[in-house]
Protein backbone atom coordinates (compact mmCIF):
# COMPACT_ATOMS: atom_id res chain seq x y z
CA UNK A 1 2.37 -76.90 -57.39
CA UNK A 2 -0.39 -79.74 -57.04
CA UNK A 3 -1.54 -81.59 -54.47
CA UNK A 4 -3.22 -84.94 -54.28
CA UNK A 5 -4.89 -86.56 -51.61
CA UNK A 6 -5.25 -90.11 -50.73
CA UNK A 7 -8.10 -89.93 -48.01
CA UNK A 8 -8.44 -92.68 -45.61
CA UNK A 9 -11.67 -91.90 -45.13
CA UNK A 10 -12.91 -89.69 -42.23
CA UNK A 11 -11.58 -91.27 -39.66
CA UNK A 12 -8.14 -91.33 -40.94
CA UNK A 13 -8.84 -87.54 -42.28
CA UNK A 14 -9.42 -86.31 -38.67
CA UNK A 15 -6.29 -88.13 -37.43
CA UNK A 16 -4.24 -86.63 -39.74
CA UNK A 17 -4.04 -89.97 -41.97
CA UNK A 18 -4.37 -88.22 -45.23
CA UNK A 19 -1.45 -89.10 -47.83
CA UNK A 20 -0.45 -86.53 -50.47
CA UNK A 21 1.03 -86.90 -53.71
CA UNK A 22 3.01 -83.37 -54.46
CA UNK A 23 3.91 -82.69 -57.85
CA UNK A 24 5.71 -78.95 -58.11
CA UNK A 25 8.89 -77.25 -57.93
CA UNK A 26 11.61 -78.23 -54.94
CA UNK A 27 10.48 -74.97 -53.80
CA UNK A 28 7.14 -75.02 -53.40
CA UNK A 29 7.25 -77.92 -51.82
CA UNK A 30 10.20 -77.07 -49.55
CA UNK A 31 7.44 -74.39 -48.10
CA UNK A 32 4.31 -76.62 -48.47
CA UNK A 33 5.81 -79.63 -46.82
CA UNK A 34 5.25 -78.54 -42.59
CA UNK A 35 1.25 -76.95 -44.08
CA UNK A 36 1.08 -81.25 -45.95
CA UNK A 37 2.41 -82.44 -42.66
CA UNK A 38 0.04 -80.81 -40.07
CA UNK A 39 -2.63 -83.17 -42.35
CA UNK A 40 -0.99 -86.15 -43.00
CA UNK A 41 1.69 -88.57 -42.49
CA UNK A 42 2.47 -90.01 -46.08
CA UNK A 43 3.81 -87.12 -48.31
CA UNK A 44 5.56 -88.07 -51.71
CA UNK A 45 7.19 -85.85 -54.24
CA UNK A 46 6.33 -87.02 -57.26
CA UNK A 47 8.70 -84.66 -59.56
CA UNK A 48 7.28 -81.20 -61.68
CA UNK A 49 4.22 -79.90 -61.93
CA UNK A 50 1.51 -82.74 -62.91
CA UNK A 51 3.35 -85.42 -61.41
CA UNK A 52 1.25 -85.88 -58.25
CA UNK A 53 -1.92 -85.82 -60.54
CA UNK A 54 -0.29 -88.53 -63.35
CA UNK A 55 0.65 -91.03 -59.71
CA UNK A 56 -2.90 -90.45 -58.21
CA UNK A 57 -4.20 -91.32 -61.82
CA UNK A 58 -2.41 -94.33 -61.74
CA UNK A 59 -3.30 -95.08 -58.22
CA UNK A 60 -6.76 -95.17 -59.55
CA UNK A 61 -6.72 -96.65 -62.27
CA UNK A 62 -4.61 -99.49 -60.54
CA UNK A 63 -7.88 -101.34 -59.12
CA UNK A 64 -9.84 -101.41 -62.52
CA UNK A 65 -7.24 -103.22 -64.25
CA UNK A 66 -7.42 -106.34 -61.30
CA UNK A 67 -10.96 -106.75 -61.63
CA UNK A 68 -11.12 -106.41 -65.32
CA UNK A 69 -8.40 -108.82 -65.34
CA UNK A 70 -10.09 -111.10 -62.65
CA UNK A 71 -13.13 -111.84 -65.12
CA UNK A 72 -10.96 -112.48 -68.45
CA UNK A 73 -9.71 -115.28 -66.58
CA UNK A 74 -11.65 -117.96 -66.24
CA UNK A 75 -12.92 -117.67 -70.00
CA UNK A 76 -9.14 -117.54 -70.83
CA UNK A 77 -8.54 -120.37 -68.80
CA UNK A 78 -11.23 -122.39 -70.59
CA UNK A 79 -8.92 -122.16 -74.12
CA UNK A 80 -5.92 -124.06 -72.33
């Protein structure tokens, strides 16, 4: 099983804010789930093992794409 966190910084760490994105069997998870919930509030099974990791990758990689998009557009604009 994997486990990703989403941190909401400390704050939000020491209130038990984290989120988690689980990937791993039913399971594992079945017994992980009260540990995942003593830390956080937001726990998602994402499916098999490497699922949590491929969602928190696109979680990530979410933000780069709006600001790289952001700056193509006014030179796009310019064509129109």
């Amino acid at each position: 099983m994997s486990t990703h966190i989403h941190c909401t910084g400390v704050a939000g760490a020491k209130a038990g804010g984290l989120s988690f994105l689980v990937g791993g069997a039913e399971e594992s998870y079945a017994l992980a789930q009260p540990i995942l919930s003593s830390m956080g509030q937001r726990i998602i099974h994402c499916g098999p093992s490497g699922a949590g990791l491929a969602a928190k990758i696109c979680n990530n990689v979410r933000p780069g794409f709006y600001i790289e998009s952001s700056t193509l557009i006014p030179p796009l604009s310019s064509l129109y």
